[in-house]
C-alpha atoms as a PDB file:
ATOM      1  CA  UNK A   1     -15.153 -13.710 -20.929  1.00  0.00           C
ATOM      2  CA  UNK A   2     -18.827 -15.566 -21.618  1.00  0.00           C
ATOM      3  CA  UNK A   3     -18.762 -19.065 -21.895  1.00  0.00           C
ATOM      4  CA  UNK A   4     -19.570 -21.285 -25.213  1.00  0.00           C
ATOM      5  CA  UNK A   5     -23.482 -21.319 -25.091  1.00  0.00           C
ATOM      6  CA  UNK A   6     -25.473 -24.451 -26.137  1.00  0.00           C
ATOM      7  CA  UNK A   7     -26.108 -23.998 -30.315  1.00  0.00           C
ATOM      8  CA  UNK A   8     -27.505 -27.287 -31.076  1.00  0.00           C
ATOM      9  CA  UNK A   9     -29.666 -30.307 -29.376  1.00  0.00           C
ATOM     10  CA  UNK A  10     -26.977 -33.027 -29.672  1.00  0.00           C
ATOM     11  CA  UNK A  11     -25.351 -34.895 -26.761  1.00  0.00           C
ATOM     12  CA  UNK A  12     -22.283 -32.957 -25.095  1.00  0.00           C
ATOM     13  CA  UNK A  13     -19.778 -35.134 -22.831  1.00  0.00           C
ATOM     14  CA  UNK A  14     -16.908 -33.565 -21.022  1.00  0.00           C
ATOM     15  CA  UNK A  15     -14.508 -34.824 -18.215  1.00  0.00           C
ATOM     16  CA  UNK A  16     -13.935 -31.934 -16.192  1.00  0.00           C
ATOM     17  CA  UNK A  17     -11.042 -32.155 -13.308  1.00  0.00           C
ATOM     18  CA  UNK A  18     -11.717 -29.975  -9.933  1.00  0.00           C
ATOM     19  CA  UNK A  19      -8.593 -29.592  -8.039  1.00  0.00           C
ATOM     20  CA  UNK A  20      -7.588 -27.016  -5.282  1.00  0.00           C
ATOM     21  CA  UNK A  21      -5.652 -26.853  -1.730  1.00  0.00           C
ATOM     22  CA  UNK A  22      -7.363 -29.406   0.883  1.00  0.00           C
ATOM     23  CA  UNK A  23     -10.814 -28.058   2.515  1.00  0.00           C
ATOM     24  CA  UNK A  24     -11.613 -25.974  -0.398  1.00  0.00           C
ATOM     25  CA  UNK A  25     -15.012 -27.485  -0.554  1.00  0.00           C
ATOM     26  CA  UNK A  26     -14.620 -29.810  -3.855  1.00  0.00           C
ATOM     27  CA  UNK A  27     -16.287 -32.663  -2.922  1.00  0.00           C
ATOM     28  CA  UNK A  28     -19.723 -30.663  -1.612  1.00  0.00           C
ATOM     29  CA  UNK A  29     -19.489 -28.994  -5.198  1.00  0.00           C
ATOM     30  CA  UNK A  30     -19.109 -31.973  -7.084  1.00  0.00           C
ATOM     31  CA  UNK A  31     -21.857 -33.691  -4.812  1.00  0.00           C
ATOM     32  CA  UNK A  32     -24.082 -30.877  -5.222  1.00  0.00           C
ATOM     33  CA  UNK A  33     -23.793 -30.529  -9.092  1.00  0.00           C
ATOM     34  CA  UNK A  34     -24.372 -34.293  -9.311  1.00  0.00           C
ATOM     35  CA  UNK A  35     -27.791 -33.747  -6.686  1.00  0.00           C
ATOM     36  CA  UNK A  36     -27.068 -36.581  -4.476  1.00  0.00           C
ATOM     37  CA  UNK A  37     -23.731 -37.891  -2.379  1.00  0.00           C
ATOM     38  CA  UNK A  38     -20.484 -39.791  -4.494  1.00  0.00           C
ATOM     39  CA  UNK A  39     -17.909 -38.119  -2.302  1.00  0.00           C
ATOM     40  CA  UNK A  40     -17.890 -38.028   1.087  1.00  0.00           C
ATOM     41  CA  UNK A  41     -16.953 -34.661   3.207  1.00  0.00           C
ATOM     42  CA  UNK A  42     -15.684 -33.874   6.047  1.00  0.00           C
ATOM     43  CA  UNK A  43     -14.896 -30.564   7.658  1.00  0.00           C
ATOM     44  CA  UNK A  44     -11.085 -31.822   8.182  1.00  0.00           C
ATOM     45  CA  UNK A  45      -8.646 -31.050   5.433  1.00  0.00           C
ATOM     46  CA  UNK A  46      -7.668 -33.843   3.064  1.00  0.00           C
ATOM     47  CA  UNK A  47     -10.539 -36.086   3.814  1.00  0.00           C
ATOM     48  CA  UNK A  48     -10.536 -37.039  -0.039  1.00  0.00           C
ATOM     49  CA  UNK A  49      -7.966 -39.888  -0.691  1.00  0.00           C
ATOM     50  CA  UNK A  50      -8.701 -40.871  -4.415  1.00  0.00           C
ATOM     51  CA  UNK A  51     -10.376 -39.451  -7.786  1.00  0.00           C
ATOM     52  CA  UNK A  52     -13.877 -39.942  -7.495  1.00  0.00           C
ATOM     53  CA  UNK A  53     -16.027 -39.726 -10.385  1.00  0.00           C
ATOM     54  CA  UNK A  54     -18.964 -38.074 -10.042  1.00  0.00           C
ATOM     55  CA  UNK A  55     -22.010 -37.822 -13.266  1.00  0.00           C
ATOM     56  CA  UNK A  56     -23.798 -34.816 -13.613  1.00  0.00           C
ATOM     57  CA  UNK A  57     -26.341 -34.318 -16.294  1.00  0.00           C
ATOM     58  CA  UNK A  58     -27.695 -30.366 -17.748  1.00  0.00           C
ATOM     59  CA  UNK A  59     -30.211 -31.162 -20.388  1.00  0.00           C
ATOM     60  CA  UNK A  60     -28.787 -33.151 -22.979  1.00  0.00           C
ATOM     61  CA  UNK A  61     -24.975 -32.461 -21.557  1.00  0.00           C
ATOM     62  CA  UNK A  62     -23.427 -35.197 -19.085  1.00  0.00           C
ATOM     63  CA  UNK A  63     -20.929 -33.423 -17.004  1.00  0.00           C
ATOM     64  CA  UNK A  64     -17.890 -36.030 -15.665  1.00  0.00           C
ATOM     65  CA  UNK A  65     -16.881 -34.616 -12.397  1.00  0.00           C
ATOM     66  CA  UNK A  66     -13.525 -35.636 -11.173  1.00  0.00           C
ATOM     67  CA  UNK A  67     -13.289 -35.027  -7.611  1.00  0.00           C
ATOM     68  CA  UNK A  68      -9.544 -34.841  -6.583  1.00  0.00           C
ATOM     69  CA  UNK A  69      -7.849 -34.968  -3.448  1.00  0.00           C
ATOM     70  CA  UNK A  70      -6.710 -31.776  -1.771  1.00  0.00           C
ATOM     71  CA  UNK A  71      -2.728 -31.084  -3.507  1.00  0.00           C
ATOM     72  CA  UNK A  72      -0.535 -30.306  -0.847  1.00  0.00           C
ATOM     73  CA  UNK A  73       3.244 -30.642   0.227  1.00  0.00           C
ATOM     74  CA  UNK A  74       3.227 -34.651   1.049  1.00  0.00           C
ATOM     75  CA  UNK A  75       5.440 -35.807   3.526  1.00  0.00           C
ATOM     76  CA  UNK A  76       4.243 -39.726   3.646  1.00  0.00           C
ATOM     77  CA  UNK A  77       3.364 -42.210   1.259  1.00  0.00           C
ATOM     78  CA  UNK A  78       0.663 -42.037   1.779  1.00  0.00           C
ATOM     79  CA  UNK A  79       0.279 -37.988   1.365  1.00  0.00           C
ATOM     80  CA  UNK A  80       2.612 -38.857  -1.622  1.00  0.00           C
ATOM     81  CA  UNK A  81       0.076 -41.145  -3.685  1.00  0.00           C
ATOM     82  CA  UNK A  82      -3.099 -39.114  -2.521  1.00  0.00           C
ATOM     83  CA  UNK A  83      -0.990 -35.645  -4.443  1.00  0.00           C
ATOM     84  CA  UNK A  84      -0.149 -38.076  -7.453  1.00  0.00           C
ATOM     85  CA  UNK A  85      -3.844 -38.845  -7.549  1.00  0.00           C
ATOM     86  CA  UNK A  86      -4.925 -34.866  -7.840  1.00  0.00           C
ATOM     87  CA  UNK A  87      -2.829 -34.066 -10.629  1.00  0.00           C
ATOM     88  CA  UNK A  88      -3.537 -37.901 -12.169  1.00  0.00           C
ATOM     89  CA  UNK A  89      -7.173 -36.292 -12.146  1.00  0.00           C
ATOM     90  CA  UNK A  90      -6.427 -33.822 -14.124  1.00  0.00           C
ATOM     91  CA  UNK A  91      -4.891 -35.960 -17.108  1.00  0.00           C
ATOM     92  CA  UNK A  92      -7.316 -36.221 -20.178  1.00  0.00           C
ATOM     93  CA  UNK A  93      -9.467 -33.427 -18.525  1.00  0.00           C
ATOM     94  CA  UNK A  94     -11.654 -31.261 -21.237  1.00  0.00           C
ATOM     95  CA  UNK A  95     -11.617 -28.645 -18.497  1.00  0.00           C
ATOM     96  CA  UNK A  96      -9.797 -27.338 -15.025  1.00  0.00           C
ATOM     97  CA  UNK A  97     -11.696 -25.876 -12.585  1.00  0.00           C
ATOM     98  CA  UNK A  98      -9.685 -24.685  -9.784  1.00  0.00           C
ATOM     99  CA  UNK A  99     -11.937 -24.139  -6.401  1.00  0.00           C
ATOM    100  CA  UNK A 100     -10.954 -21.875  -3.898  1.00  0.00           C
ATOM    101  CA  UNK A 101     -11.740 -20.979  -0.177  1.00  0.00           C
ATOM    102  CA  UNK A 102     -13.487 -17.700  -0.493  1.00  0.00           C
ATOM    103  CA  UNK A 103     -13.625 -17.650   3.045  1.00  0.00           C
ATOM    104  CA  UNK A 104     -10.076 -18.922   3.799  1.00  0.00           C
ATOM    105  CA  UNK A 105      -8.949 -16.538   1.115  1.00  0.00           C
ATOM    106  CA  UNK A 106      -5.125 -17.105  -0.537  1.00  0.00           C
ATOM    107  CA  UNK A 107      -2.100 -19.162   0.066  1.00  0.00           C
ATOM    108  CA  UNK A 108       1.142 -20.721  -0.148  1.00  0.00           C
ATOM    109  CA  UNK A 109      -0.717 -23.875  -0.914  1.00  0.00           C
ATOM    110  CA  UNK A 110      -2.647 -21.951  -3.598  1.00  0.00           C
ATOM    111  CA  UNK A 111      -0.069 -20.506  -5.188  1.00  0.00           C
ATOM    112  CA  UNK A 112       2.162 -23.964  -5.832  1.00  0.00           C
ATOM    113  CA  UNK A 113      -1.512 -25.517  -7.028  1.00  0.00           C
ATOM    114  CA  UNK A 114      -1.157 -22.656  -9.520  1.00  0.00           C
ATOM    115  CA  UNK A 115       2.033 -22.737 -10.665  1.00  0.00           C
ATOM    116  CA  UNK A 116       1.437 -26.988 -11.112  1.00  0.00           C
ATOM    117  CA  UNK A 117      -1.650 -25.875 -13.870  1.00  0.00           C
ATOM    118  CA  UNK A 118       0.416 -22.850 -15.558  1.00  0.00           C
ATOM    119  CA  UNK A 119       2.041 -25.639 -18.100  1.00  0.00           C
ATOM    120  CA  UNK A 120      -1.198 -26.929 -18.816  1.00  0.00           C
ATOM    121  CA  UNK A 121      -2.696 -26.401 -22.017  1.00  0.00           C
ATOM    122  CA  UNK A 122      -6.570 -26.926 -20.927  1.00  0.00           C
ATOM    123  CA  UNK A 123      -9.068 -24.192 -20.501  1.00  0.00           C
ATOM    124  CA  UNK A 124      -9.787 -23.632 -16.577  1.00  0.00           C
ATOM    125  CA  UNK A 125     -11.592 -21.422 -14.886  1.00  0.00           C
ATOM    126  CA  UNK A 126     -12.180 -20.399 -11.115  1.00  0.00           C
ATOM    127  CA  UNK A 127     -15.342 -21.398  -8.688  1.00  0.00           C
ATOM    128  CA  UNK A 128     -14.505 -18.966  -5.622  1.00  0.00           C
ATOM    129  CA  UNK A 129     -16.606 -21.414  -3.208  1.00  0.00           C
ATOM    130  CA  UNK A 130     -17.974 -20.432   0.211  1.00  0.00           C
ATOM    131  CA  UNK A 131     -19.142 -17.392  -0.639  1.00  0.00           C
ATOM    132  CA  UNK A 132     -22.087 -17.412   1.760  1.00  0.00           C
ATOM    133  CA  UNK A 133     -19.673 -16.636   4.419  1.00  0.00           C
ATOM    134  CA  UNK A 134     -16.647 -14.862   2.837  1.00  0.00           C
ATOM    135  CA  UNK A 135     -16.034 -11.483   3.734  1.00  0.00           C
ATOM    136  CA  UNK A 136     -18.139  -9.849   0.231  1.00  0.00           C
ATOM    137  CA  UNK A 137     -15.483  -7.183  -0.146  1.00  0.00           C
ATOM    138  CA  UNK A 138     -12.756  -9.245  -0.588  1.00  0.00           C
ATOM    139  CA  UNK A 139     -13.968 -11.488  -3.492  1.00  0.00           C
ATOM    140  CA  UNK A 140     -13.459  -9.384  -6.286  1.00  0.00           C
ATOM    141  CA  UNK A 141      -9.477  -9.172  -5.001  1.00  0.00           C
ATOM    142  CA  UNK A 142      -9.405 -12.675  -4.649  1.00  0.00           C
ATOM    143  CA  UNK A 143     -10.404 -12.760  -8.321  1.00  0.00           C
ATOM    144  CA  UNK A 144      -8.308 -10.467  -9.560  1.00  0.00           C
ATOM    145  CA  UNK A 145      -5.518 -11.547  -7.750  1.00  0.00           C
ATOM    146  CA  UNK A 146      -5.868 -15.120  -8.932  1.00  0.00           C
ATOM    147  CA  UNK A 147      -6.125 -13.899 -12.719  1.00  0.00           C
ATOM    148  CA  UNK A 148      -2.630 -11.977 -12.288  1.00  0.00           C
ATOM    149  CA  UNK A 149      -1.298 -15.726 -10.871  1.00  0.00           C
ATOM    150  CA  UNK A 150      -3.150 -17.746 -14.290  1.00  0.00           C
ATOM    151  CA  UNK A 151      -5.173 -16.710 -16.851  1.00  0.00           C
ATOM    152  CA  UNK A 152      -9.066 -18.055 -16.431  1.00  0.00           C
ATOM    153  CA  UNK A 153     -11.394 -18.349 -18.769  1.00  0.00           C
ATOM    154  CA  UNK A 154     -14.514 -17.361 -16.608  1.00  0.00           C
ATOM    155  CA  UNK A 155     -14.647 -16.683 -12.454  1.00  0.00           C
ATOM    156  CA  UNK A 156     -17.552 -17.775 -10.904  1.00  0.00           C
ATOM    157  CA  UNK A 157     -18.981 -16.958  -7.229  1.00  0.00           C
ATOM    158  CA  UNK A 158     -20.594 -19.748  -5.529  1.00  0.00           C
ATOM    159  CA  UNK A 159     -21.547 -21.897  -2.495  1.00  0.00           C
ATOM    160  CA  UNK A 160     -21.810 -25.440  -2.950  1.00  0.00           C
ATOM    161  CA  UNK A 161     -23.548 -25.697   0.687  1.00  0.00           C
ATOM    162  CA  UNK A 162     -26.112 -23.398  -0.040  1.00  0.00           C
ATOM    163  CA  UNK A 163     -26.666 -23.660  -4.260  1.00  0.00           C
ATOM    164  CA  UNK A 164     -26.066 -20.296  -4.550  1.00  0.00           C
ATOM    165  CA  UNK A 165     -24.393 -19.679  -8.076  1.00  0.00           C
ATOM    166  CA  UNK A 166     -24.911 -23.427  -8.890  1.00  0.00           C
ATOM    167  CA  UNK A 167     -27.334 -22.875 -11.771  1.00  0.00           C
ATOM    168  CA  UNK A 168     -25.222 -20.925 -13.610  1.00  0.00           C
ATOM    169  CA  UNK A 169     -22.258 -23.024 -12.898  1.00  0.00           C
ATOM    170  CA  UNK A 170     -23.733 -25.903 -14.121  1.00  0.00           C
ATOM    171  CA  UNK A 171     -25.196 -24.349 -17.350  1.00  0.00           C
ATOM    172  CA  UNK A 172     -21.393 -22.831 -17.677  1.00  0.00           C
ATOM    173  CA  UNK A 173     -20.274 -26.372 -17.700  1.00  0.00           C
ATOM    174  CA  UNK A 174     -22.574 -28.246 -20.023  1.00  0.00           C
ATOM    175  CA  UNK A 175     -21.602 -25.368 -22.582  1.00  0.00           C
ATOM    176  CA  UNK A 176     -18.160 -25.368 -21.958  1.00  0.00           C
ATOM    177  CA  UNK A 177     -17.906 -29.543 -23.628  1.00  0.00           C
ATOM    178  CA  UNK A 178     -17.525 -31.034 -26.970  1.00  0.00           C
ATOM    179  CA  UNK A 179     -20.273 -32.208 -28.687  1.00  0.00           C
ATOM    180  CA  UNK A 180     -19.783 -36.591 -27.721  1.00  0.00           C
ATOM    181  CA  UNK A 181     -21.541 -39.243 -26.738  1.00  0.00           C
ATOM    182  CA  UNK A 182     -21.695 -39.573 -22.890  1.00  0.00           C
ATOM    183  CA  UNK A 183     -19.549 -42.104 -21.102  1.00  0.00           C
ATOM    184  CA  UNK A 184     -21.983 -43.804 -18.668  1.00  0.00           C
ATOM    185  CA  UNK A 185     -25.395 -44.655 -18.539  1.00  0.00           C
ATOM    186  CA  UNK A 186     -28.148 -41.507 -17.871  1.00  0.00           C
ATOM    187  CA  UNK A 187     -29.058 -43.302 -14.378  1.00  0.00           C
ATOM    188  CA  UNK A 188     -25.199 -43.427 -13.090  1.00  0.00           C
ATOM    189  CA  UNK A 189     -24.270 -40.830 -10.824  1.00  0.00           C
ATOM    190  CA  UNK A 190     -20.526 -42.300  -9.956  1.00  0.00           C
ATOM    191  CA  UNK A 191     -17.661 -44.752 -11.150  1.00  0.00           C
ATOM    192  CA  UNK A 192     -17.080 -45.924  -7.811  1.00  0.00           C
ATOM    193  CA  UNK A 193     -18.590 -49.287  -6.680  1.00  0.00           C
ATOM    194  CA  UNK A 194     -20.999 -50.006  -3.802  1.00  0.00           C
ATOM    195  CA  UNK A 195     -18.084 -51.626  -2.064  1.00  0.00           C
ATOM    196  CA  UNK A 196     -16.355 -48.284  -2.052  1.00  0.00           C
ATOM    197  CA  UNK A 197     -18.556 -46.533  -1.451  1.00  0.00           C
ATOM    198  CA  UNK A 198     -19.596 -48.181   1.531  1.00  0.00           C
ATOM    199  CA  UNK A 199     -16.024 -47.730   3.083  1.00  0.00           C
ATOM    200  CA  UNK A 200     -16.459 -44.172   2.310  1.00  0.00           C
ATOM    201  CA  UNK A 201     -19.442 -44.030   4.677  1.00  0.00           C
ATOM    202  CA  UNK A 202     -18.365 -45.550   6.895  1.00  0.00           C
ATOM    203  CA  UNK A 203     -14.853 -43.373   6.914  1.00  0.00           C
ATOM    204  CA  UNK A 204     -16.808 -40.224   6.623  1.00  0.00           C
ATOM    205  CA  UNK A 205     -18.327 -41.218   9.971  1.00  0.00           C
ATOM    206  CA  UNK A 206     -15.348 -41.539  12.019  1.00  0.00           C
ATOM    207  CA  UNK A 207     -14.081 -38.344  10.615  1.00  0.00           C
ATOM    208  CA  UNK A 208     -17.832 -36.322  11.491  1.00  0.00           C
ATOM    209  CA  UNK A 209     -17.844 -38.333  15.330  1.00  0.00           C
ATOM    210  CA  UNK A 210     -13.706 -38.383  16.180  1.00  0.00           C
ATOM    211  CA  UNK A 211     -12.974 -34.706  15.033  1.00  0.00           C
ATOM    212  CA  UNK A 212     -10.193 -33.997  15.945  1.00  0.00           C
ATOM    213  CA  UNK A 213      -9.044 -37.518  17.605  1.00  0.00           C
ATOM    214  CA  UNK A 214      -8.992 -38.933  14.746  1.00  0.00           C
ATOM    215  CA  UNK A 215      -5.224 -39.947  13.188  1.00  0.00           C
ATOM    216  CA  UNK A 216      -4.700 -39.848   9.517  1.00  0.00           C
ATOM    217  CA  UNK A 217      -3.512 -42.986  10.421  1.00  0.00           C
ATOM    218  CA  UNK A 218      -6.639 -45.317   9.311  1.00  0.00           C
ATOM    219  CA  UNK A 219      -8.241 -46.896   7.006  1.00  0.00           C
ATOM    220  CA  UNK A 220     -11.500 -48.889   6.029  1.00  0.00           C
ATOM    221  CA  UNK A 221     -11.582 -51.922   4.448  1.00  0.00           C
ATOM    222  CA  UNK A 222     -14.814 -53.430   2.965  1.00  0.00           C
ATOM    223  CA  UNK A 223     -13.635 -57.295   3.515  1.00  0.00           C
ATOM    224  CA  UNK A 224     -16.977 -58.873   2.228  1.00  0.00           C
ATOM    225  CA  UNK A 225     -20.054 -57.150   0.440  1.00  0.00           C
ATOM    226  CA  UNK A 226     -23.064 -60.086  -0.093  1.00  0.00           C
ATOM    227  CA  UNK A 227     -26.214 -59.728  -1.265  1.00  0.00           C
ATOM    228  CA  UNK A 228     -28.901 -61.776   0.707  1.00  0.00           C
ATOM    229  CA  UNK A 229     -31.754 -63.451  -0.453  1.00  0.00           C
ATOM    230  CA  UNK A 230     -33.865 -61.259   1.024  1.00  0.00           C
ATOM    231  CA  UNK A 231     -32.914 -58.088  -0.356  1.00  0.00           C
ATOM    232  CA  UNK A 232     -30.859 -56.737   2.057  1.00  0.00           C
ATOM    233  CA  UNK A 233     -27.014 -56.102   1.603  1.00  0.00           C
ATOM    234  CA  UNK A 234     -24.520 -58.006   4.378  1.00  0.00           C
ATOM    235  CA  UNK A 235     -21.803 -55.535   4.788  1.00  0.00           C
ATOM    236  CA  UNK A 236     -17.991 -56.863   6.661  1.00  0.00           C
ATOM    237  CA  UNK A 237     -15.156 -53.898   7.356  1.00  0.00           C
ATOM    238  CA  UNK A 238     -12.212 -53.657   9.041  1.00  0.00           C
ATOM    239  CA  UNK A 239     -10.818 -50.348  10.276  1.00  0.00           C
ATOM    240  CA  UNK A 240      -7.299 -50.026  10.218  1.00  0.00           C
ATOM    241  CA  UNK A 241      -5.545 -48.355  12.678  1.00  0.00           C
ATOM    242  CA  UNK A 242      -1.672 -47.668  13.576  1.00  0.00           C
ATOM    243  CA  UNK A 243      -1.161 -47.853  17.580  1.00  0.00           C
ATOM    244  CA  UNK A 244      -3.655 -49.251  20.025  1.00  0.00           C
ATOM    245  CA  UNK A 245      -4.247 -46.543  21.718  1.00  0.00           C
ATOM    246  CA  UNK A 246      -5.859 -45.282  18.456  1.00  0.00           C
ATOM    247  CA  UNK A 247      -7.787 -48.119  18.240  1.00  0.00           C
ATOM    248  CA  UNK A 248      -8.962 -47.797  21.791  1.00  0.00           C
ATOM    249  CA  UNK A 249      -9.864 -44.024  20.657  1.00  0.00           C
ATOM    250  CA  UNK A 250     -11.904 -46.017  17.976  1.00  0.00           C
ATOM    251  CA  UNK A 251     -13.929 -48.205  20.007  1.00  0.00           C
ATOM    252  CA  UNK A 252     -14.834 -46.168  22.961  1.00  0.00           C
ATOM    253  CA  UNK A 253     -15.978 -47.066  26.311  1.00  0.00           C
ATOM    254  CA  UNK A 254     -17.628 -50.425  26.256  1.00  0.00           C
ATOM    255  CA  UNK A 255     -17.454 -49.995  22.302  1.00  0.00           C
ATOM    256  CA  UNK A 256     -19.912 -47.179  22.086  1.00  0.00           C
ATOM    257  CA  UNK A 257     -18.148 -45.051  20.187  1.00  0.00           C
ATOM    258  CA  UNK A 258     -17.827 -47.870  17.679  1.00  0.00           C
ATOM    259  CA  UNK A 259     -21.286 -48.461  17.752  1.00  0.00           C
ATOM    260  CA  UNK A 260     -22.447 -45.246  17.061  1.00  0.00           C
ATOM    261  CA  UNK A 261     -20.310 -45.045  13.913  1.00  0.00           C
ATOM    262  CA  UNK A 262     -21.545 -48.074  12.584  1.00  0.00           C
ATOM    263  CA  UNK A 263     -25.102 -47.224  13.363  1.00  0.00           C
ATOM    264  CA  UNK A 264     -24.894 -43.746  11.507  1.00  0.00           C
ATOM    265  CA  UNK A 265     -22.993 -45.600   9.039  1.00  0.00           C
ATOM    266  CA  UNK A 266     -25.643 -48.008   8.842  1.00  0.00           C
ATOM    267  CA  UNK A 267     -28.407 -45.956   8.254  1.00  0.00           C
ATOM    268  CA  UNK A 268     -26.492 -43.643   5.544  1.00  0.00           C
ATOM    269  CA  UNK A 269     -25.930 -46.706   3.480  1.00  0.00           C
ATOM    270  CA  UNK A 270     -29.261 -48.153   3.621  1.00  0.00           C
ATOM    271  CA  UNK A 271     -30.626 -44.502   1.931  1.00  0.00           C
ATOM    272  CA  UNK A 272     -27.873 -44.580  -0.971  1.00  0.00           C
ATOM    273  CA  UNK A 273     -28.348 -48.463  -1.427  1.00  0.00           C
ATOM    274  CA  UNK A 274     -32.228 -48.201  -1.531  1.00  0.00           C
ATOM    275  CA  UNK A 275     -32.275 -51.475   0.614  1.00  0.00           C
ATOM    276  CA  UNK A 276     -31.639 -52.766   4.503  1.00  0.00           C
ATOM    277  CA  UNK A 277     -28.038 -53.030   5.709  1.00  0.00           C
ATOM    278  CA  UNK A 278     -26.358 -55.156   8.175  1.00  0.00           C
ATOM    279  CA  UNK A 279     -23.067 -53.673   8.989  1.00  0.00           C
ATOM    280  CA  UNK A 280     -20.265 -55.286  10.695  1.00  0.00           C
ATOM    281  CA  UNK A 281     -17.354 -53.534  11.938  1.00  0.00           C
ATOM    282  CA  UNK A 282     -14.002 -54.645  14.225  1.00  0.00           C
ATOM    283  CA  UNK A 283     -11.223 -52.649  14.279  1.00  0.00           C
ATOM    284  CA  UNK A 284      -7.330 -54.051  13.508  1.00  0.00           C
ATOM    285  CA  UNK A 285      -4.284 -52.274  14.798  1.00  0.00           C
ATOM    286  CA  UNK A 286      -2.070 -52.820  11.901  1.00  0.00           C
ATOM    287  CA  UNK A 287       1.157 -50.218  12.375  1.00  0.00           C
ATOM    288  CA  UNK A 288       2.765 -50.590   8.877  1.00  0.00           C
ATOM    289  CA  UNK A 289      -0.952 -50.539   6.924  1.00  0.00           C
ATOM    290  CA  UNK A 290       0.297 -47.213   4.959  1.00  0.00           C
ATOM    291  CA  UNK A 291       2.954 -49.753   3.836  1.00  0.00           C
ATOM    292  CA  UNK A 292       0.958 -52.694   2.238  1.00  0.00           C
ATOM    293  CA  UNK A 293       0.652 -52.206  -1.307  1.00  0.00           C
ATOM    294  CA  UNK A 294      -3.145 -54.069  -0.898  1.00  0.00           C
ATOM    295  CA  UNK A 295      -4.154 -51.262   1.095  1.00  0.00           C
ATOM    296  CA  UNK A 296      -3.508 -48.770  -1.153  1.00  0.00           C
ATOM    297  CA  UNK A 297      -5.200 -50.733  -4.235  1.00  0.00           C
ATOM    298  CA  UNK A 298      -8.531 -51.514  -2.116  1.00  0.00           C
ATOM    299  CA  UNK A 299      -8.839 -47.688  -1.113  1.00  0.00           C
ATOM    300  CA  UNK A 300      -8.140 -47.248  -4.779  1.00  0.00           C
ATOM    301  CA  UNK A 301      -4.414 -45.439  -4.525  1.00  0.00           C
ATOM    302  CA  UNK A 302      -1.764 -46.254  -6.891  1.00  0.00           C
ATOM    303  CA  UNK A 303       1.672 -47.594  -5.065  1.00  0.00           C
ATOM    304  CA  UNK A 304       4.387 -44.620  -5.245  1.00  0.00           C
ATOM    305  CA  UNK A 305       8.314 -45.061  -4.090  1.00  0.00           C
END
């Protein structure tokens, strides 16, 4: 089925909730449809912890982008409040769009996403991502297989790393919204703060250095964010780890390993910030952090039993 096509010059504003099974690709789409970085990815499943909302303009259309964490079958709190988050996303949504590994092709994990959205009255639709390196013949089965599970309004074929099929996505989009003002100003690309953000980069980086040393079992904290007079941006964050020998993983021999984060972090931050950044980082081995109700509200999680 086409989508709705643009009939008229007046402003169009939808919220439009992307969900899927962890690694799927969602934050690279919704960073790509925005044209710049307000999620951070990672090559390691469930590296999204929290709705992130990213602003994409088309024309006169501003496209809200709620980036969701991957839904799977939580087993800690913490995996708990990250699932509640997903579907939270999807609450007050104009439209669904459920992503999907081309590559990594169809699930368990899939399916229970899909049987979550079948009560859900919103229109949704399909983005098979990744299909620069998919196996071609199998797309159209994924498709059709996914249509016999729930009932799309359009399936679309892209790759968020490479743009291909973005265009048309995007267009899709804008005329798939009501006619409404737009919710944020034309020059905002995100809700989340520069604080956040910056604990995102700097997460993002021990996930891209640590592979696959790295423990679910951390956090960053952005303890103090001060502008100086100079123009620059003071940055203070504490890692939170749960056992020391994590921490030692961390830090690295003579603190390298630390450094290196922070420097890549650094320099990351000081692009998306348009200014110089002094970053400070120490790491804290704090063994019950997935417990501390704090935690959860600075990384922007609410507190689940």
């Amino acid at each position: 089925m086409n989508s709705p096509s643009l009939d008229s010059g007046a402003e169009r504003c939808g919220v439009i909730a992307v969900v899927g099974a962890p690694n799927a690709g969602k934050s690279t789409l919704v960073n790509a449809l925005v044209g710049q970085k307000v999620a951070i990815t990672s090559p390691k499943a469930q590296t999204t912890r929290t709705r992130v909302l990213g602003v994409a303009l088309e024309g006169n259309t501003q496209l809200v982008l709620v980036d969701t964490p991957g839904i799977f079958a939580p087993k800690r709190r913490l995996d708990r409040a990250m699932v509640q988050a997903a579907w939270g996303g999807t609450q007050d949504a104009d439209l669904i769009a459920l992503v999907v590994d081309a590559k990594g092709g169809l699930g368990g994990k899939l399916e229970a996403i899909v049987e979550g959205l079948k009560h859900r009255s919103e229109p949704k639709i399909l983005i098979l991502n990744k299909v620069d390196i998919a196996d071609k013949g199998k797309l159209l089965i994924h498709a059709q297989r996914m249509n016999e599970l729930l009932t799309f309004r359009d399936i679309y074929f892209v790759s968020a790393a490479t743009g291909d099929g973005l265009p048309e996505l995007k267009t899709a989009l804008a005329a798939s919204v009501p006619e409404g003002p737009w919710h944020f100003p034309a020059d905002q690309v995100s809700s989340a703060t520069d604080r956040m953000l910056a604990a995102e980069i700097t997460r993002e980086q021990l996930y891209h250095q640590l592979h696959a040393e790295l423990p679910y079992a951390c956090a960053v904290e952005t303890e103090k964010y001060t502008e100086r007079d100079d123009g620059s941006v003071e940055i203070h964050q504490q890692i939170l780890t749960a056992r020391p020998t994590q921490r030692a993983i961390i830090l690295g021999k003579g603190g390298a390993r630390l450094k290196e984060i922070g420097s890549k972090a650094r320099a990351e931050l000081a692009v998306l910030l348009g200014c110089r950044v002094h970053l400070y980082l120490h790491v804290k081995v704090k063994a019950d952090w997935e417990d501390d109700r704090g935690v959860y509200r600075d990384i922007g999680l609410d507190w689940v039993e």
